[in-house]
PDB file of N, CA and C in Angstrom:
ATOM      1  N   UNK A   1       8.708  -1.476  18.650  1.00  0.00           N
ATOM      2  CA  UNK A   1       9.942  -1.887  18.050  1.00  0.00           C
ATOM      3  C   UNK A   1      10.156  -1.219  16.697  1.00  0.00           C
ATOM      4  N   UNK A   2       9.227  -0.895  15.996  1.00  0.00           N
ATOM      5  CA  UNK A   2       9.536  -0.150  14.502  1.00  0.00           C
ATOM      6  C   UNK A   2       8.089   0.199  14.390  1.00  0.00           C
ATOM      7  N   UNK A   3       7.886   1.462  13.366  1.00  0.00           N
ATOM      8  CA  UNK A   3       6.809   2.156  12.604  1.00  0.00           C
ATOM      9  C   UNK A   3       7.067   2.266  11.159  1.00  0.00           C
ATOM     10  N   UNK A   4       6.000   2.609  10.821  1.00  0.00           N
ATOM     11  CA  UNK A   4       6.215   2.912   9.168  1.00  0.00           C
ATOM     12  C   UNK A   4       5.347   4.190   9.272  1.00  0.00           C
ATOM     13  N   UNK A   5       6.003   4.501   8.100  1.00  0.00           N
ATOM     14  CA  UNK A   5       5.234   6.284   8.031  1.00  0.00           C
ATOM     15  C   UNK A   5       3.902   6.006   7.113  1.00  0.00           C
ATOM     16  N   UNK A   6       3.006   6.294   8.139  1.00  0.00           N
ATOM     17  CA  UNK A   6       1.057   6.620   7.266  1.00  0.00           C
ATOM     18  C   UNK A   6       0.910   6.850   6.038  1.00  0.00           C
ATOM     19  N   UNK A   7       1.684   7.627   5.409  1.00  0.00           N
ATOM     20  CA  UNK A   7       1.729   8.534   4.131  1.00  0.00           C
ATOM     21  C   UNK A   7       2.858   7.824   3.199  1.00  0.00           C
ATOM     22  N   UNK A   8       3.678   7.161   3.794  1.00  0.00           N
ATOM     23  CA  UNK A   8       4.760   6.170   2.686  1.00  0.00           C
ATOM     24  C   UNK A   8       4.997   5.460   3.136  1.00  0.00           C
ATOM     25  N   UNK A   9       4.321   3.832   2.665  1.00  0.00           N
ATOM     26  CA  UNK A   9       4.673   3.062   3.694  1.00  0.00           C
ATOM     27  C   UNK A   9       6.188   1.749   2.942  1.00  0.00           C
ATOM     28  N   UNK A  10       6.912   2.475   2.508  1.00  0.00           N
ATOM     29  CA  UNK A  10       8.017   2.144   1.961  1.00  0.00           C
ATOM     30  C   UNK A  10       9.555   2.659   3.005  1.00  0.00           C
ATOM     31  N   UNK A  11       8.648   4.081   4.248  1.00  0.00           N
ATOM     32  CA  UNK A  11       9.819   3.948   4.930  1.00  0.00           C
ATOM     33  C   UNK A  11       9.574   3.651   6.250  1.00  0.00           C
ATOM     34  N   UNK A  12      10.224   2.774   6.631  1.00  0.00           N
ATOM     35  CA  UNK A  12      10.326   2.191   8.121  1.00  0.00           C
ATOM     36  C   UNK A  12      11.280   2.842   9.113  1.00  0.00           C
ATOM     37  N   UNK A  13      10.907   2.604  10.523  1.00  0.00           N
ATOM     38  CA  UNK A  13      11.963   3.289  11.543  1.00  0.00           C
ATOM     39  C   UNK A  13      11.915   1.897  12.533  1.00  0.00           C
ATOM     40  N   UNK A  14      12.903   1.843  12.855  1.00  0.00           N
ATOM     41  CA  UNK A  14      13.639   0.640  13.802  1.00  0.00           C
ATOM     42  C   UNK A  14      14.050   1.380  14.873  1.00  0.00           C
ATOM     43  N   UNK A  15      13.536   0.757  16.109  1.00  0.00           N
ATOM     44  CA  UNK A  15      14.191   1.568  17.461  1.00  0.00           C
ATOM     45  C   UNK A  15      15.121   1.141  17.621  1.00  0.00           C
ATOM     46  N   UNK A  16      16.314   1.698  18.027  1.00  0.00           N
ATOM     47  CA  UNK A  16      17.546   1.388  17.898  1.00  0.00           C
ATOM     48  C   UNK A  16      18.149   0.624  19.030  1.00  0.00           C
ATOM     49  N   UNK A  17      17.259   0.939  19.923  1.00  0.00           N
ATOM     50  CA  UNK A  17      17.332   0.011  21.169  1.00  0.00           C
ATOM     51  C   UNK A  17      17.064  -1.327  21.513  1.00  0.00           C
ATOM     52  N   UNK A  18      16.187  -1.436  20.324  1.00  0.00           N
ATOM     53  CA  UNK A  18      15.784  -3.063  19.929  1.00  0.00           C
ATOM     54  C   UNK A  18      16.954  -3.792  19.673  1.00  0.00           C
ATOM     55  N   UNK A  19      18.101  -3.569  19.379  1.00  0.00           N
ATOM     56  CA  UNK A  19      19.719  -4.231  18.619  1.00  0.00           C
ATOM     57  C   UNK A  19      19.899  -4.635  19.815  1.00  0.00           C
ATOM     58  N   UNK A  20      20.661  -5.917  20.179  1.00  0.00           N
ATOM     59  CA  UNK A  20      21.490  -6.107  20.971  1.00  0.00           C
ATOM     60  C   UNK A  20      23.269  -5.843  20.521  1.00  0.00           C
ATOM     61  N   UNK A  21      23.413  -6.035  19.404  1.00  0.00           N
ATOM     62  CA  UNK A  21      24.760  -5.910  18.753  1.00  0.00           C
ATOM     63  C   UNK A  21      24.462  -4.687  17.552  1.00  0.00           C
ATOM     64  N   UNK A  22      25.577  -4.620  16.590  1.00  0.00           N
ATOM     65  CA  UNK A  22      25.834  -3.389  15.754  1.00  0.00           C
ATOM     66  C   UNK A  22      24.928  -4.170  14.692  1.00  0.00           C
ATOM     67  N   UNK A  23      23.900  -3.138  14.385  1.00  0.00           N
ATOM     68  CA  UNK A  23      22.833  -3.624  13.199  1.00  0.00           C
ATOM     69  C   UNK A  23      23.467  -3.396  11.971  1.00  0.00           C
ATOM     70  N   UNK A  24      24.761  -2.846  11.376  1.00  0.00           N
ATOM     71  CA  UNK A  24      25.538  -2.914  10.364  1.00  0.00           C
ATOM     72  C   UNK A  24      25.182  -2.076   9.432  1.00  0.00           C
ATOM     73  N   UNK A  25      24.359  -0.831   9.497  1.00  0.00           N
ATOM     74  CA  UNK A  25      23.776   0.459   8.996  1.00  0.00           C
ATOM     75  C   UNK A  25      24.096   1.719  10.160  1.00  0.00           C
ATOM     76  N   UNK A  26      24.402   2.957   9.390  1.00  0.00           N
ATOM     77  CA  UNK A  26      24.230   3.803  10.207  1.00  0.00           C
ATOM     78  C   UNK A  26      22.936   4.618   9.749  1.00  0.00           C
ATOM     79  N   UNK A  27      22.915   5.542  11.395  1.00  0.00           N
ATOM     80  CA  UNK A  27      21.771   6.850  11.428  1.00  0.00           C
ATOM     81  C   UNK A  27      22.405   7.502   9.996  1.00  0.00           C
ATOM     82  N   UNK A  28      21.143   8.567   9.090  1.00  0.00           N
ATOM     83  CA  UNK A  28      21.021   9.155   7.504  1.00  0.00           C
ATOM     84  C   UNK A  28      20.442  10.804   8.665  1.00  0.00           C
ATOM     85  N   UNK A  29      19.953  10.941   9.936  1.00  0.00           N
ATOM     86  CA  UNK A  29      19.737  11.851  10.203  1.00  0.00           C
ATOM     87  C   UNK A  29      19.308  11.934  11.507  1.00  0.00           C
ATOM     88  N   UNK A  30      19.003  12.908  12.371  1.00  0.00           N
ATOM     89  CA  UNK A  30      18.648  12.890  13.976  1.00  0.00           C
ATOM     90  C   UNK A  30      16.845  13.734  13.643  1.00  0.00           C
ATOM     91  N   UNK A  31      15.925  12.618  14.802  1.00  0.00           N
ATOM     92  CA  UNK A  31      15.163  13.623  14.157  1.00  0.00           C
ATOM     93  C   UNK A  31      14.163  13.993  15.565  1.00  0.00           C
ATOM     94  N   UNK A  32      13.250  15.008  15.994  1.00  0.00           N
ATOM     95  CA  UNK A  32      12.832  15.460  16.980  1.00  0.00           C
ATOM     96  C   UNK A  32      13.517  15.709  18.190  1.00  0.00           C
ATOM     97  N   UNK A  33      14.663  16.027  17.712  1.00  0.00           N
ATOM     98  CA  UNK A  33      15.784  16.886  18.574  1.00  0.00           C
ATOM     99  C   UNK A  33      15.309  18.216  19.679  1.00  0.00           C
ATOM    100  N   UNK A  34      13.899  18.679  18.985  1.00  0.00           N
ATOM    101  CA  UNK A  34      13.621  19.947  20.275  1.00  0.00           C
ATOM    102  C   UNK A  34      12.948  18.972  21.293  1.00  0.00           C
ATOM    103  N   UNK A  35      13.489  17.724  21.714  1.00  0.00           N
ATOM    104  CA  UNK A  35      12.836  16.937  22.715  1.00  0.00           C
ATOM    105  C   UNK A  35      13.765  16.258  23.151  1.00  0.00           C
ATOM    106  N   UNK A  36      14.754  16.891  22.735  1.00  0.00           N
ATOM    107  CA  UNK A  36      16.280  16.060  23.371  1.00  0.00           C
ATOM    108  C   UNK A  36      16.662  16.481  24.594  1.00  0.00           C
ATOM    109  N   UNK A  37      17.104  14.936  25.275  1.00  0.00           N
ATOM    110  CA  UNK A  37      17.066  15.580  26.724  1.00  0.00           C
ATOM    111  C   UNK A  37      18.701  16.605  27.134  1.00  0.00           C
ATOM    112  N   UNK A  38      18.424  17.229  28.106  1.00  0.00           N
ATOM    113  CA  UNK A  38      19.426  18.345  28.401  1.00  0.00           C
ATOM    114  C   UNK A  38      21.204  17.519  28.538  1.00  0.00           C
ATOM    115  N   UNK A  39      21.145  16.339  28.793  1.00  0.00           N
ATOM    116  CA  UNK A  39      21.732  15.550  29.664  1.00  0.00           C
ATOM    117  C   UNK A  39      22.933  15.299  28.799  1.00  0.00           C
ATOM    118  N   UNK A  40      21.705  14.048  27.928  1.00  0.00           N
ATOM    119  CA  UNK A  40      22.378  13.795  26.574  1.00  0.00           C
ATOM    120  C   UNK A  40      22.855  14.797  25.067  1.00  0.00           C
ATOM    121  N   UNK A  41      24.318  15.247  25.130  1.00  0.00           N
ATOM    122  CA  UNK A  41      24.123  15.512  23.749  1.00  0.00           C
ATOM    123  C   UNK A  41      24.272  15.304  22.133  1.00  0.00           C
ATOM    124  N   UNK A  42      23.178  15.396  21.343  1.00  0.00           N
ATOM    125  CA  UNK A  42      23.422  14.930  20.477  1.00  0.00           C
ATOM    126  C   UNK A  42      24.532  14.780  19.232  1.00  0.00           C
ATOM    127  N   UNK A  43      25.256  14.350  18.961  1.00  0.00           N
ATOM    128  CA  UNK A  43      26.188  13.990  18.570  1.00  0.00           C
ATOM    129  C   UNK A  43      26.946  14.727  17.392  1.00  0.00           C
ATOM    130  N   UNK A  44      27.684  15.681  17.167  1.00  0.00           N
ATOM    131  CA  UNK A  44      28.427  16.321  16.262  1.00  0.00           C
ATOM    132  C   UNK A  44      28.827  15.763  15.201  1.00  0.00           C
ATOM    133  N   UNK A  45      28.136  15.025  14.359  1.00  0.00           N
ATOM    134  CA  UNK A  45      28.135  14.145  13.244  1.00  0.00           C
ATOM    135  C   UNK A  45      28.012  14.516  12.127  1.00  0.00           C
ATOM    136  N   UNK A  46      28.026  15.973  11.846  1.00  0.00           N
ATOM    137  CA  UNK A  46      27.297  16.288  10.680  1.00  0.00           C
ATOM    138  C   UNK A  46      26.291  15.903   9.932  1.00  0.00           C
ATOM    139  N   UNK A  47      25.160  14.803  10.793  1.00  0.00           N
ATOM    140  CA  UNK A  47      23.918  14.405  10.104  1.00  0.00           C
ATOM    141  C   UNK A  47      23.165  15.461  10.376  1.00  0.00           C
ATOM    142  N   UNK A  48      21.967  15.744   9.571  1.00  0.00           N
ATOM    143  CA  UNK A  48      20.716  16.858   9.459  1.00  0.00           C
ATOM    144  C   UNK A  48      20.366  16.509  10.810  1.00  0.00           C
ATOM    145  N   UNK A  49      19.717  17.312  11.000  1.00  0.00           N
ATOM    146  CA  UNK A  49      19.148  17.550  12.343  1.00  0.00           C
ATOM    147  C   UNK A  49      17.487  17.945  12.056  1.00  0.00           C
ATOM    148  N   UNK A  50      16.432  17.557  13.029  1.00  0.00           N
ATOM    149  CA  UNK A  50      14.764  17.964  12.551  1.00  0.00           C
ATOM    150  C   UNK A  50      14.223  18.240  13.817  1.00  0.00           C
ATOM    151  N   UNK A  51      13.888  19.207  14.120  1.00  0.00           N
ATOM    152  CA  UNK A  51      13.107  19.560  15.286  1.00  0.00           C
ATOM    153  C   UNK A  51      11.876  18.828  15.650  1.00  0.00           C
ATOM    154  N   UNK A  52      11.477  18.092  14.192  1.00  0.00           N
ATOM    155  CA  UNK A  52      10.429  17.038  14.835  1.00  0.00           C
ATOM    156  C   UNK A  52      10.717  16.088  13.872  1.00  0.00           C
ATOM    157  N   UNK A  53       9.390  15.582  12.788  1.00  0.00           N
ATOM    158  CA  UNK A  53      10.110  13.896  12.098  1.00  0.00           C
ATOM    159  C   UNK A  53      10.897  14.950  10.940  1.00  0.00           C
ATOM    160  N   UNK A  54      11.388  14.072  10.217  1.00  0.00           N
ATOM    161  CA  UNK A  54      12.015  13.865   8.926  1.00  0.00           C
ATOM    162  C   UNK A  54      11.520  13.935   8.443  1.00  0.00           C
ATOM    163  N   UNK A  55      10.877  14.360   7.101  1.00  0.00           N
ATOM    164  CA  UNK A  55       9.977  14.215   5.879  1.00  0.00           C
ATOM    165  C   UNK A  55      10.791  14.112   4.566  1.00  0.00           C
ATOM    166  N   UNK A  56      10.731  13.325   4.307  1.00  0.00           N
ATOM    167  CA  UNK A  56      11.288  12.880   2.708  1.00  0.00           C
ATOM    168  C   UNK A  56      10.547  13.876   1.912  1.00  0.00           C
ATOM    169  N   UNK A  57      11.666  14.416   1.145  1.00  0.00           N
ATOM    170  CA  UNK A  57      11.187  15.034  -0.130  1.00  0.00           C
ATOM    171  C   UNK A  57      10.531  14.575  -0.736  1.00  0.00           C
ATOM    172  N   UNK A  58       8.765  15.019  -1.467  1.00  0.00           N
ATOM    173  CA  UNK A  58       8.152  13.940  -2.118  1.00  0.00           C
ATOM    174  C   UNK A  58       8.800  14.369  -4.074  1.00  0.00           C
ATOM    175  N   UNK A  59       8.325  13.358  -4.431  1.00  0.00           N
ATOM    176  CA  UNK A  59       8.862  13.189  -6.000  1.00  0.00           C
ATOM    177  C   UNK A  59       7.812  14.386  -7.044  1.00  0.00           C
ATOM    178  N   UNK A  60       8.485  14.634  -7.967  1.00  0.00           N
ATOM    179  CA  UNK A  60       7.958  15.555  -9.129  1.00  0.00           C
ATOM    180  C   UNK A  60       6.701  14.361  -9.488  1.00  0.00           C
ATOM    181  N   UNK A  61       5.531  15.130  -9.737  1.00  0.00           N
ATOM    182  CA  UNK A  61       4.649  14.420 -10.635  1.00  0.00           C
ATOM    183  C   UNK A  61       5.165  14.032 -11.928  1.00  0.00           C
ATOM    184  N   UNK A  62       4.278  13.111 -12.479  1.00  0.00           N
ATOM    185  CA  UNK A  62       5.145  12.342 -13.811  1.00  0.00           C
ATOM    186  C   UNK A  62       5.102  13.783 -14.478  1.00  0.00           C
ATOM    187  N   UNK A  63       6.103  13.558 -15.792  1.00  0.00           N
ATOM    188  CA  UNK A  63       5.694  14.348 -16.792  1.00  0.00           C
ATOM    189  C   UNK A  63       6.035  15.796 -16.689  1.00  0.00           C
ATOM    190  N   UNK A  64       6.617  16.214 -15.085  1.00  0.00           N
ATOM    191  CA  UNK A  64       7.099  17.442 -14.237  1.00  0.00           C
ATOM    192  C   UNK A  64       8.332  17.518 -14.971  1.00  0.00           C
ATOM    193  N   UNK A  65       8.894  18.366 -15.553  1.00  0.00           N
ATOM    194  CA  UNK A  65       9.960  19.324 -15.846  1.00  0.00           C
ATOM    195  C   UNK A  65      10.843  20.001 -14.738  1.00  0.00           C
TER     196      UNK A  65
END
Protein backbone atom coordinates (compact mmCIF):
# COMPACT_ATOMS: atom_id res chain seq x y z
CA UNK A 1 0.00 0.00 0.00
CA UNK A 2 2.86 2.72 0.47
CA UNK A 3 6.88 2.77 0.85
CA UNK A 4 9.19 5.20 2.10
CA UNK A 5 12.46 5.81 0.52
CA UNK A 6 15.67 3.91 2.57
CA UNK A 7 17.78 6.97 2.21
CA UNK A 8 14.92 9.74 3.23
CA UNK A 9 12.55 8.60 5.17
CA UNK A 10 10.54 11.91 5.07
CA UNK A 11 9.31 10.83 1.52
CA UNK A 12 6.52 8.45 1.18
CA UNK A 13 4.75 6.84 -1.96
CA UNK A 14 1.03 5.83 -1.75
CA UNK A 15 -0.25 3.36 -4.36
CA UNK A 16 -2.70 5.03 -6.00
CA UNK A 17 -4.81 2.19 -6.32
CA UNK A 18 -5.28 1.95 -2.70
CA UNK A 19 -8.01 5.26 -3.08
CA UNK A 20 -11.34 4.31 -3.55
CA UNK A 21 -12.38 8.06 -4.24
CA UNK A 22 -10.19 11.31 -5.31
CA UNK A 23 -7.36 11.49 -2.58
CA UNK A 24 -7.45 15.43 -3.11
CA UNK A 25 -3.58 15.75 -4.23
CA UNK A 26 -2.22 15.38 -7.53
CA UNK A 27 0.81 13.20 -9.23
CA UNK A 28 4.42 16.06 -8.86
CA UNK A 29 5.85 13.39 -11.52
CA UNK A 30 5.64 9.85 -13.49
CA UNK A 31 8.27 7.66 -12.48
CA UNK A 32 9.78 4.18 -14.05
CA UNK A 33 8.14 4.84 -17.24
CA UNK A 34 10.79 2.47 -19.31
CA UNK A 35 8.33 -0.21 -17.75
CA UNK A 36 5.29 1.28 -19.00
CA UNK A 37 3.07 -0.94 -20.51
CA UNK A 38 2.65 -0.58 -24.48
CA UNK A 39 -1.16 -0.43 -24.01
CA UNK A 40 -1.42 2.24 -21.59
CA UNK A 41 -0.25 5.69 -22.45
CA UNK A 42 1.19 7.79 -20.21
CA UNK A 43 -0.39 10.89 -19.94
CA UNK A 44 0.64 14.28 -21.73
CA UNK A 45 0.68 16.29 -18.58
CA UNK A 46 3.67 18.00 -18.66
CA UNK A 47 4.86 16.24 -15.38
CA UNK A 48 8.76 15.03 -15.45
CA UNK A 49 9.01 11.87 -16.53
CA UNK A 50 12.00 9.08 -14.87
CA UNK A 51 12.95 6.06 -16.53
CA UNK A 52 13.23 4.57 -13.15
CA UNK A 53 12.55 6.25 -9.39
CA UNK A 54 12.63 9.91 -8.84
CA UNK A 55 15.43 11.11 -6.77
CA UNK A 56 15.05 14.29 -4.95
CA UNK A 57 17.69 16.67 -5.26
CA UNK A 58 19.76 16.30 -2.11
CA UNK A 59 20.44 19.73 -0.13
CA UNK A 60 23.85 21.87 -0.10
CA UNK A 61 25.87 20.95 3.00
CA UNK A 62 25.53 23.57 5.77
CA UNK A 63 27.72 26.44 5.33
CA UNK A 64 27.75 25.55 1.17
CA UNK A 65 27.80 28.73 -0.88
Amino acid sequence: MFSRDPEDHDTVSIRIGAFDGDPGIRPGHHQFVAYAAPWEPIPDDGLPRYQERARKPRSAPEGAA
